[in-house]
PDB file of N, CA and C in Angstrom:
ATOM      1  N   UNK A   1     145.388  74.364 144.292  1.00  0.00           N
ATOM      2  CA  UNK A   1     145.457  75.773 144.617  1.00  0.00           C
ATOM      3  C   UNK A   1     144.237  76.523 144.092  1.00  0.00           C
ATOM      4  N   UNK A   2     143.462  76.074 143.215  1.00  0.00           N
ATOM      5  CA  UNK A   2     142.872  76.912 142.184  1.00  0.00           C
ATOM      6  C   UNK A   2     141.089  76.491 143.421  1.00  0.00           C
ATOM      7  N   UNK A   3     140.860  75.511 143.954  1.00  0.00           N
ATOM      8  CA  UNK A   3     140.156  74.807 144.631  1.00  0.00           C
ATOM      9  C   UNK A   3     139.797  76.122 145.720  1.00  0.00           C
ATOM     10  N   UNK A   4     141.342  76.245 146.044  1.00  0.00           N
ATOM     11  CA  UNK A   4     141.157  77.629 147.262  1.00  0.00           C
ATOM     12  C   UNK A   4     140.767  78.565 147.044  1.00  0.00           C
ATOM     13  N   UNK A   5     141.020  79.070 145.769  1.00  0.00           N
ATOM     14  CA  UNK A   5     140.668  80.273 145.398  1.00  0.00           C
ATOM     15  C   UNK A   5     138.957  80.449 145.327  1.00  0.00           C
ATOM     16  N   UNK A   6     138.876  79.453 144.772  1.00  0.00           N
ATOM     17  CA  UNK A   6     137.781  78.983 143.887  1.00  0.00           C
ATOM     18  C   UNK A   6     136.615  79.264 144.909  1.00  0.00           C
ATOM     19  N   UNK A   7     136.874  78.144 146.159  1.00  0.00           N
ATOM     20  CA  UNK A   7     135.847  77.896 147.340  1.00  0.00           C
ATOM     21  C   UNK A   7     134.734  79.476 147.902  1.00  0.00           C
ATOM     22  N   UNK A   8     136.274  80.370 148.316  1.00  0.00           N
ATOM     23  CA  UNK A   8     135.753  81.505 149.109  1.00  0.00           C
ATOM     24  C   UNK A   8     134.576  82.334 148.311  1.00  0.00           C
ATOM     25  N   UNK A   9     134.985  82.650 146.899  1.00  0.00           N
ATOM     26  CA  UNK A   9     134.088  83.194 145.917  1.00  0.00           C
ATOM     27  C   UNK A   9     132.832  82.598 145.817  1.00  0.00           C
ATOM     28  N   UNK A  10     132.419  81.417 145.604  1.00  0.00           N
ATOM     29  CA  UNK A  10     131.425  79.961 145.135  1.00  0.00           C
ATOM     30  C   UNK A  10     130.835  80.344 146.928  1.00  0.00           C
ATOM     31  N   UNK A  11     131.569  79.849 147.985  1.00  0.00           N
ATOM     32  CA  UNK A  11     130.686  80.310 149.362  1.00  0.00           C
ATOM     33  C   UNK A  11     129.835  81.643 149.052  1.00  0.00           C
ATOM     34  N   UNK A  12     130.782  82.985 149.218  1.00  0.00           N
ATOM     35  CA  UNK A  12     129.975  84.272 149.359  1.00  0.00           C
ATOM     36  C   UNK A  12     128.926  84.654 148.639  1.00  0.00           C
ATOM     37  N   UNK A  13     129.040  83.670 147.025  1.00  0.00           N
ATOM     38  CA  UNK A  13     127.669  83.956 146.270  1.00  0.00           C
ATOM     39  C   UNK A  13     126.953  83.539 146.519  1.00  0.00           C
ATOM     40  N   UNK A  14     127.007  82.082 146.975  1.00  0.00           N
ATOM     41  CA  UNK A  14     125.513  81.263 147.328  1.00  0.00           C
ATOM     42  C   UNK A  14     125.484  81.677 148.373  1.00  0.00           C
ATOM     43  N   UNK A  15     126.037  82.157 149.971  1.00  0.00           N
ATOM     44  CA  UNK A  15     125.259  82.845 150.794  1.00  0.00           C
ATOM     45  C   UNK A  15     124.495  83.899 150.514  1.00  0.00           C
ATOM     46  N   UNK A  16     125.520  84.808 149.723  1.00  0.00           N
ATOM     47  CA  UNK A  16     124.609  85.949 149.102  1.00  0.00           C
ATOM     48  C   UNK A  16     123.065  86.275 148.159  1.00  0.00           C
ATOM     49  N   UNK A  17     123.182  84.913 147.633  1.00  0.00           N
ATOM     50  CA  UNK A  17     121.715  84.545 146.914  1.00  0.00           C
ATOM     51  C   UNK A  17     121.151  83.850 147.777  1.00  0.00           C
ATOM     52  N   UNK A  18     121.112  83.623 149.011  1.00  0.00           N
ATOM     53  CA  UNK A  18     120.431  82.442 149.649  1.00  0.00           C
ATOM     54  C   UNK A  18     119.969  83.310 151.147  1.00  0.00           C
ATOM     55  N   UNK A  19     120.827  84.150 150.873  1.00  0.00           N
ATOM     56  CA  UNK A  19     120.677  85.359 152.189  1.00  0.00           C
ATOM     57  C   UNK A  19     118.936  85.917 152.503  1.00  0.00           C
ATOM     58  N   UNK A  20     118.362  85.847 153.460  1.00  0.00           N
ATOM     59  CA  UNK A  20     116.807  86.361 153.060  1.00  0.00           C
ATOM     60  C   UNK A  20     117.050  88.011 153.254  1.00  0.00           C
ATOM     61  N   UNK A  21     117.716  88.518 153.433  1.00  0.00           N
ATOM     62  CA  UNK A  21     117.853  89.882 153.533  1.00  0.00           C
ATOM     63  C   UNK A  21     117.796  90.322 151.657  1.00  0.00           C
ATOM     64  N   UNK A  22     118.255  89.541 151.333  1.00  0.00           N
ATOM     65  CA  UNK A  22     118.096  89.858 149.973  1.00  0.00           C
ATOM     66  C   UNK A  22     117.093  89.569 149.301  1.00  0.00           C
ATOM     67  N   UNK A  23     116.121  89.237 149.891  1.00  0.00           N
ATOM     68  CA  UNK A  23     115.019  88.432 148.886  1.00  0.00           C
ATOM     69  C   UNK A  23     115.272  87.417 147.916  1.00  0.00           C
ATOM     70  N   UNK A  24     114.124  86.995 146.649  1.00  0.00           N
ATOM     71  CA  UNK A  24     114.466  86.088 146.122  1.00  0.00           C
ATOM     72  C   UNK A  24     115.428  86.535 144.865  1.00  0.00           C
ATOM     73  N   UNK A  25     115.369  87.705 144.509  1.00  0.00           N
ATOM     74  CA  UNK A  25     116.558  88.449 143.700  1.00  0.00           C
ATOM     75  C   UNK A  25     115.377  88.380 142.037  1.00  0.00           C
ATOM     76  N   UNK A  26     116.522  89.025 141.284  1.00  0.00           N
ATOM     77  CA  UNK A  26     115.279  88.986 139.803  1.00  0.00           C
ATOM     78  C   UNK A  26     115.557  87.620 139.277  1.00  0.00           C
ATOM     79  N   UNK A  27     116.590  86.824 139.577  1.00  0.00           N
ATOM     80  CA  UNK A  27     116.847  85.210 138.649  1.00  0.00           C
ATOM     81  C   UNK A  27     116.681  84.101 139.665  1.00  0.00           C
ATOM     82  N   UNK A  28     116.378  84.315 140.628  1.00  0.00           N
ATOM     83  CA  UNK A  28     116.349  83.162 141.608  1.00  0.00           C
ATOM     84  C   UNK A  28     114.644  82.969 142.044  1.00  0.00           C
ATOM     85  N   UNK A  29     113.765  82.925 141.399  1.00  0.00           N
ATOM     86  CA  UNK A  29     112.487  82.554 141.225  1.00  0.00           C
ATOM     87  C   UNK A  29     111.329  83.561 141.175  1.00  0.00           C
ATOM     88  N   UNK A  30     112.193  84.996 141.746  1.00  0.00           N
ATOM     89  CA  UNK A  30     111.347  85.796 141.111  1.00  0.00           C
ATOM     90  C   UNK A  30     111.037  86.509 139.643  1.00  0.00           C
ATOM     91  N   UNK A  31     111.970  85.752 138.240  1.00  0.00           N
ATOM     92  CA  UNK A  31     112.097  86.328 137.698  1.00  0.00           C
ATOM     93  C   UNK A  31     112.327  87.810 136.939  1.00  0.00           C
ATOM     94  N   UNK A  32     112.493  88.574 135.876  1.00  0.00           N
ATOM     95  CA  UNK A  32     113.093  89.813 136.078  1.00  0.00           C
ATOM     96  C   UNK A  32     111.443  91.105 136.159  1.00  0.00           C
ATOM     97  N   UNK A  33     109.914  90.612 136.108  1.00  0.00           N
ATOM     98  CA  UNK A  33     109.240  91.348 137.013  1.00  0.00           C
ATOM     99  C   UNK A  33     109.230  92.595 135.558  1.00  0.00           C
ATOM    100  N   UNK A  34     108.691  93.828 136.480  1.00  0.00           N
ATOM    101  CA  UNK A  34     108.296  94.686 135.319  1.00  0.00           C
ATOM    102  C   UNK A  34     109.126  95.316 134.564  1.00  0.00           C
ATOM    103  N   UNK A  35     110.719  94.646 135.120  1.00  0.00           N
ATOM    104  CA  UNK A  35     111.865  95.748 134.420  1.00  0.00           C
ATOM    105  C   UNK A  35     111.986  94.719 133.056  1.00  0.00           C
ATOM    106  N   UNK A  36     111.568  93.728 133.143  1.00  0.00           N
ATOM    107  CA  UNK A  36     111.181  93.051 131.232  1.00  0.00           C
ATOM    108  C   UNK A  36     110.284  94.356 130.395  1.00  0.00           C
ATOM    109  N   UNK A  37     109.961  95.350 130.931  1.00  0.00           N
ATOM    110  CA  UNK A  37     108.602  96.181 130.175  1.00  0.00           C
ATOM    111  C   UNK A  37     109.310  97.273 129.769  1.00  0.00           C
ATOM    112  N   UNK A  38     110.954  97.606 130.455  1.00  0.00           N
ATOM    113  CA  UNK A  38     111.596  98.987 130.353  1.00  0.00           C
ATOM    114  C   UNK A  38     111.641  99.409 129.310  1.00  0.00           C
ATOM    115  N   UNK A  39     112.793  98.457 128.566  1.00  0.00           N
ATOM    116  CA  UNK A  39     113.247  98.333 127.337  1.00  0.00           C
ATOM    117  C   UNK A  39     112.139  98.574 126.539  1.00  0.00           C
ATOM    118  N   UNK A  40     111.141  98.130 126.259  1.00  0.00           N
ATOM    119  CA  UNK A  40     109.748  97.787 125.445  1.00  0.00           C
ATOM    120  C   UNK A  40     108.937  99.102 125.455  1.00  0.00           C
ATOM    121  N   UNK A  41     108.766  99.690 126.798  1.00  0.00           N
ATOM    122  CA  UNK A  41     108.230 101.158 126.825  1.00  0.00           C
ATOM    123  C   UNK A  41     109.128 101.983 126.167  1.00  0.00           C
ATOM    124  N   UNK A  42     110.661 101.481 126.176  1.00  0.00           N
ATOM    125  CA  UNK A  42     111.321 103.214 125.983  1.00  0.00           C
ATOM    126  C   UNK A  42     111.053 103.230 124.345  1.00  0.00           C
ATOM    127  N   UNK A  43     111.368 102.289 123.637  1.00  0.00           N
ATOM    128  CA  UNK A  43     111.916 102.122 122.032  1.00  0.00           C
ATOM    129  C   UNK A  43     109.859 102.367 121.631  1.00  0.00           C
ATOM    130  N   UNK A  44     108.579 101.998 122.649  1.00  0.00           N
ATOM    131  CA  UNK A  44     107.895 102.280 121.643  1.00  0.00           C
ATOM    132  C   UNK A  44     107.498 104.011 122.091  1.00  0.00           C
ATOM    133  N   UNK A  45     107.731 105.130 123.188  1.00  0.00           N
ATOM    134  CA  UNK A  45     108.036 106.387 123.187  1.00  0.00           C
ATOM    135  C   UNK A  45     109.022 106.213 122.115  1.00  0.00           C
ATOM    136  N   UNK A  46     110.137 106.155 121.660  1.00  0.00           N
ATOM    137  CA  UNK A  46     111.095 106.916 120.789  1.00  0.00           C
ATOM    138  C   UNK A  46     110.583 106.566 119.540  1.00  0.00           C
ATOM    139  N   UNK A  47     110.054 105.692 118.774  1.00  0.00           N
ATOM    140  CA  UNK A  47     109.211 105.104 117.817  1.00  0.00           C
ATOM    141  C   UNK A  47     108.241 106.564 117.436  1.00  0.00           C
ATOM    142  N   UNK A  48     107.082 106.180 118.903  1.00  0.00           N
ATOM    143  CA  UNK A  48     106.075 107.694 118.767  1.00  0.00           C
ATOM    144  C   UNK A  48     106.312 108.892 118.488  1.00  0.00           C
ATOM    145  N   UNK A  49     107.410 109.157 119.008  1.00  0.00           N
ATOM    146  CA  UNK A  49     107.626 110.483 119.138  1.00  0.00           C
ATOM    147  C   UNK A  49     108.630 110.996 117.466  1.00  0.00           C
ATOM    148  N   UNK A  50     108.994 109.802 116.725  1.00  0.00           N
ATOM    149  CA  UNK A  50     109.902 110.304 115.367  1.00  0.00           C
ATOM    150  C   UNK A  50     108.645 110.154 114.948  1.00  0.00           C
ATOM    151  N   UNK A  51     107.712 109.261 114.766  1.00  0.00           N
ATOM    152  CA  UNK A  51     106.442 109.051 113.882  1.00  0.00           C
ATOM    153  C   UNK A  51     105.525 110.313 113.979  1.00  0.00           C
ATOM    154  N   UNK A  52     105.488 110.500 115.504  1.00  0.00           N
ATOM    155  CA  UNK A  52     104.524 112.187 115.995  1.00  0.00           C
ATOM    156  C   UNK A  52     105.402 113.813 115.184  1.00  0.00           C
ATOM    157  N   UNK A  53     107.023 113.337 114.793  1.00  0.00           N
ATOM    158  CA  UNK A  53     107.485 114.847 114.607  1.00  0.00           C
ATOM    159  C   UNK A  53     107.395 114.650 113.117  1.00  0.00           C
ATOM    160  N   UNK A  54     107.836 113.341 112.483  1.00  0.00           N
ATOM    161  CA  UNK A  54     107.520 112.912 110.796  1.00  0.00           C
ATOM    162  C   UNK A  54     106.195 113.788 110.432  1.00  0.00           C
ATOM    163  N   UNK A  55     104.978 113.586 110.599  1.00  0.00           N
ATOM    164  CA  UNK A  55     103.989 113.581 110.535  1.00  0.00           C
ATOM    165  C   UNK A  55     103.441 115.333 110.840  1.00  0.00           C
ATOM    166  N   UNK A  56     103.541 115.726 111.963  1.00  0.00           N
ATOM    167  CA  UNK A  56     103.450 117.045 112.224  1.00  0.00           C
ATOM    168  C   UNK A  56     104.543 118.114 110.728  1.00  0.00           C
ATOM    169  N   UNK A  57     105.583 117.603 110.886  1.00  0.00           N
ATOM    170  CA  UNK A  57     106.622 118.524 109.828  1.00  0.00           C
ATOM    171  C   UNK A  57     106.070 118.535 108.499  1.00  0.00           C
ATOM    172  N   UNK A  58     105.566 117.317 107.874  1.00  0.00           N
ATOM    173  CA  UNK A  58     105.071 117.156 106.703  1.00  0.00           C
ATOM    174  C   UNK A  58     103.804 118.179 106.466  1.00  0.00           C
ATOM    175  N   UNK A  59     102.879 117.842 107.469  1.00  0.00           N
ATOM    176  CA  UNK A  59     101.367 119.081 107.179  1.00  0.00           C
ATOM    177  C   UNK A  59     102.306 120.267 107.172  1.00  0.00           C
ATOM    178  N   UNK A  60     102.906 120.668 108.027  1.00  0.00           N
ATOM    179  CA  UNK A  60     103.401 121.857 108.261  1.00  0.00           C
ATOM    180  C   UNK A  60     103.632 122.425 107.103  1.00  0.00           C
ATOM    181  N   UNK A  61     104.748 121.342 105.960  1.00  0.00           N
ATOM    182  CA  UNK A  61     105.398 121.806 104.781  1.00  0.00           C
ATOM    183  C   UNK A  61     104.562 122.199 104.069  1.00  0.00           C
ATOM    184  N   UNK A  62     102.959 121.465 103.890  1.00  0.00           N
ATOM    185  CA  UNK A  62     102.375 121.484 102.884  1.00  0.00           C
ATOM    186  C   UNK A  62     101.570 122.925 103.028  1.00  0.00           C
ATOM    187  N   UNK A  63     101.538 122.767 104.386  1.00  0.00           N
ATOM    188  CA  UNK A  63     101.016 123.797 104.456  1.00  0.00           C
ATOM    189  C   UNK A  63     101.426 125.482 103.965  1.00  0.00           C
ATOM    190  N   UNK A  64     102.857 125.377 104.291  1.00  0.00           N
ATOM    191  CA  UNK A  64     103.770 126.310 104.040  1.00  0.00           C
ATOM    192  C   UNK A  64     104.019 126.351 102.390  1.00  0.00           C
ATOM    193  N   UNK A  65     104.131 125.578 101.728  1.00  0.00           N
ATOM    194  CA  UNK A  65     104.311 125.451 100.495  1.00  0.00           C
ATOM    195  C   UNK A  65     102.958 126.016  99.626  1.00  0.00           C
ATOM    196  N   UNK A  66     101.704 125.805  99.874  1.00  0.00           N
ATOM    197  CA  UNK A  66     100.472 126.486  99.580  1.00  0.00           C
ATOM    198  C   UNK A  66     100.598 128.022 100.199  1.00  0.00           C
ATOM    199  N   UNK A  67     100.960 128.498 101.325  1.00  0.00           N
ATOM    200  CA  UNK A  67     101.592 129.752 101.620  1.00  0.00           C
ATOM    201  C   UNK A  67     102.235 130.926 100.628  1.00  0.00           C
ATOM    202  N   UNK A  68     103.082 129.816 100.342  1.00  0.00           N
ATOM    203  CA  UNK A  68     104.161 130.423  99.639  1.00  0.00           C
ATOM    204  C   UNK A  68     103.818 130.773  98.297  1.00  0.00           C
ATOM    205  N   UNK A  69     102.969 129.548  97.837  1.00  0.00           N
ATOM    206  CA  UNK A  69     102.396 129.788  96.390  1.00  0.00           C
ATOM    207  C   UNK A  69     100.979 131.171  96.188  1.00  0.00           C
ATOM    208  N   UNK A  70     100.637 131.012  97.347  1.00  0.00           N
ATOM    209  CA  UNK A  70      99.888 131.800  97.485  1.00  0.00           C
ATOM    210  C   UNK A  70     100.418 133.640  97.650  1.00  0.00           C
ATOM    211  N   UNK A  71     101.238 133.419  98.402  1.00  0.00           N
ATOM    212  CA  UNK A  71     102.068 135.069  98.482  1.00  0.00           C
ATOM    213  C   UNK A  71     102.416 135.612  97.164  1.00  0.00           C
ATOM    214  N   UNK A  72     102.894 134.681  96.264  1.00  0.00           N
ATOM    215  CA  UNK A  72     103.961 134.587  94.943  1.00  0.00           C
ATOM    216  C   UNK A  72     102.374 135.059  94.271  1.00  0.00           C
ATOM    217  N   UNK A  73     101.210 134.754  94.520  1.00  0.00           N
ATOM    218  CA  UNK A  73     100.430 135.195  93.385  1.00  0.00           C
ATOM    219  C   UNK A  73     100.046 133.733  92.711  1.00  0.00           C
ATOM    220  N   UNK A  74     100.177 132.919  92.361  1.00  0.00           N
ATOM    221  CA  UNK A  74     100.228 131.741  92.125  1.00  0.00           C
ATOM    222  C   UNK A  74      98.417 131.116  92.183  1.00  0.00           C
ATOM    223  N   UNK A  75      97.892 131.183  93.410  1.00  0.00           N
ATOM    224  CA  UNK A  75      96.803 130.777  93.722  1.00  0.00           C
ATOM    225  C   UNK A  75      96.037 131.861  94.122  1.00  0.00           C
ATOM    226  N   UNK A  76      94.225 132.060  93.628  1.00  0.00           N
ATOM    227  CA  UNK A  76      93.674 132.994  94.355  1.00  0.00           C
ATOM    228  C   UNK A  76      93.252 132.401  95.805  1.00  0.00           C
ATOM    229  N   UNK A  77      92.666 133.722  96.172  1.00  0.00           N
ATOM    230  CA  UNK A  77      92.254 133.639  97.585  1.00  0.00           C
ATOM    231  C   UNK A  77      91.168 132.496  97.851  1.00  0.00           C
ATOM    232  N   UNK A  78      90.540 131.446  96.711  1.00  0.00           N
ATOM    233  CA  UNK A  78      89.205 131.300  96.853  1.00  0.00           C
ATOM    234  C   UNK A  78      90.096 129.417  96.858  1.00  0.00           C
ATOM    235  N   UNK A  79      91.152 129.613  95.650  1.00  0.00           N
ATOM    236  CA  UNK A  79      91.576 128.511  96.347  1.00  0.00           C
ATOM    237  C   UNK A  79      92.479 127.932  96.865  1.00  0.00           C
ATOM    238  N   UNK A  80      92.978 129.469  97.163  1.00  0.00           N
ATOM    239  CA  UNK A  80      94.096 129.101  99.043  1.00  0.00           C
ATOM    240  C   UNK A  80      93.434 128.438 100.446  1.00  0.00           C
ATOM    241  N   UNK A  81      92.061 129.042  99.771  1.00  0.00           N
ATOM    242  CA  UNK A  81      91.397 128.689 101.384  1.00  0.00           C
ATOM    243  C   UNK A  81      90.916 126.799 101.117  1.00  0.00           C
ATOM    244  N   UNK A  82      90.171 126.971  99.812  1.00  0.00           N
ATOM    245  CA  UNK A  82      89.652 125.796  99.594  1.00  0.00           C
ATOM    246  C   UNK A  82      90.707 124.499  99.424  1.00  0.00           C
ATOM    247  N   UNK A  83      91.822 125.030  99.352  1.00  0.00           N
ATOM    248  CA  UNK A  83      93.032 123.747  99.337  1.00  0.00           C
ATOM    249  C   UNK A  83      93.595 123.716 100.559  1.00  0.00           C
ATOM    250  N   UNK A  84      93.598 125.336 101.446  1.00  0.00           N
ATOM    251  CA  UNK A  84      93.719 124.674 102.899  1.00  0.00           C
ATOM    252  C   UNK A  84      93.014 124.060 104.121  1.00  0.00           C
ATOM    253  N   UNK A  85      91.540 124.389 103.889  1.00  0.00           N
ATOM    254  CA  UNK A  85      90.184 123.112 104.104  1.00  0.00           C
ATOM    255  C   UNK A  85      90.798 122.157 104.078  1.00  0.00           C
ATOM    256  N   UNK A  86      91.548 121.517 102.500  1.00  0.00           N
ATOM    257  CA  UNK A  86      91.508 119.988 102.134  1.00  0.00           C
ATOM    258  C   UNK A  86      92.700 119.687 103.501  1.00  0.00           C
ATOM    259  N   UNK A  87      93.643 120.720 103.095  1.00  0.00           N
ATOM    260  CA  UNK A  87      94.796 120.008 103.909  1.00  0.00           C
ATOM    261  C   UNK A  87      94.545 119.843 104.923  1.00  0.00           C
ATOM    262  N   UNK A  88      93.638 120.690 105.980  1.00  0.00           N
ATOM    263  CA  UNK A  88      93.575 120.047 106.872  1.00  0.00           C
ATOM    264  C   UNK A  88      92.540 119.334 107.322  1.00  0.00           C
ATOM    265  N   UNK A  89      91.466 119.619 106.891  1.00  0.00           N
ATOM    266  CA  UNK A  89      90.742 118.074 106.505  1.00  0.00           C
ATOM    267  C   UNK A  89      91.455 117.121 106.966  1.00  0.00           C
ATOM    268  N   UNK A  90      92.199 116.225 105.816  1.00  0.00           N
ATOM    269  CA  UNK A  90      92.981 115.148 105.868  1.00  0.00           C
ATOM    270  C   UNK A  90      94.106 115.306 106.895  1.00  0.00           C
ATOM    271  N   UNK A  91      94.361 116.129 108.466  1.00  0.00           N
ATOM    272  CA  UNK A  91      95.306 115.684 109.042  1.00  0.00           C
ATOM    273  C   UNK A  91      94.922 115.039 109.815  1.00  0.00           C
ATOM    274  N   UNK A  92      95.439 114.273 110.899  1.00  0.00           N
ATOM    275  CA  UNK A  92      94.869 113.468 111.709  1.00  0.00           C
ATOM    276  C   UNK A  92      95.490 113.363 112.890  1.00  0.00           C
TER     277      UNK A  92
END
C-alpha cells in the first residue's frame, strides 16, 4: 500500500525536476548561483552599519563632553579649541 502512495509523489518530483520548463533548478547542476552571496552581503551591511553608529556616537561623546567642560568653565577657550583640533584630528 505504502508503494502506491509512495509512486505518484516520487513520479511528480522527478518530472518536475526533469521538466525543461523549469530549467536546471538551484540543486540540479546549476548550483545555488549568487543567492550563496545574500546571506554574506546582509550580516556584512549590519556588521557596517553597528561599527559606522559605534564609532560616530563615541567622537560625538567626546566631543560633547569637552563641550560641557568647557561651558562649566573648566577649560579656557585656547584649549577648547586646541583639544578639539586633536579630537578631530584623530577621527576617521
Amino acid at each position: 500500500m505504502d508503494a502506491l502512495l509512495i509512486s505518484p509523489i516520487t513520479t511528480t518530483l522527478t518530472s518536475a525536476a526533469t521538466d525543461p520548463r523549469w530549467g536546471p533548478g538551484p540543486w540540479h547542476g546549476g548550483g545555488p548561483g549568487p543567492w550563496l552571496l545574500v546571506p554574506l552581503v546582509f550580516w556584512v551591511l549590519v556588521i557596517g552599519a553597528v561599527v559606522f553608529t559605534v564609532r560616530r556616537r563615541r567622537s560625538r561623546s567626546a566631543e560633547h563632553v569637552l563641550r560641557e567642560a568647557f561651558a562649566r568653565g573648566e577649560v579656557d577657550e585656547e584649549g577648547y579649541r586646541a583639544r578639539l583640533a586633536v579630537l578631530r584630528s584623530t577621527r576617521k
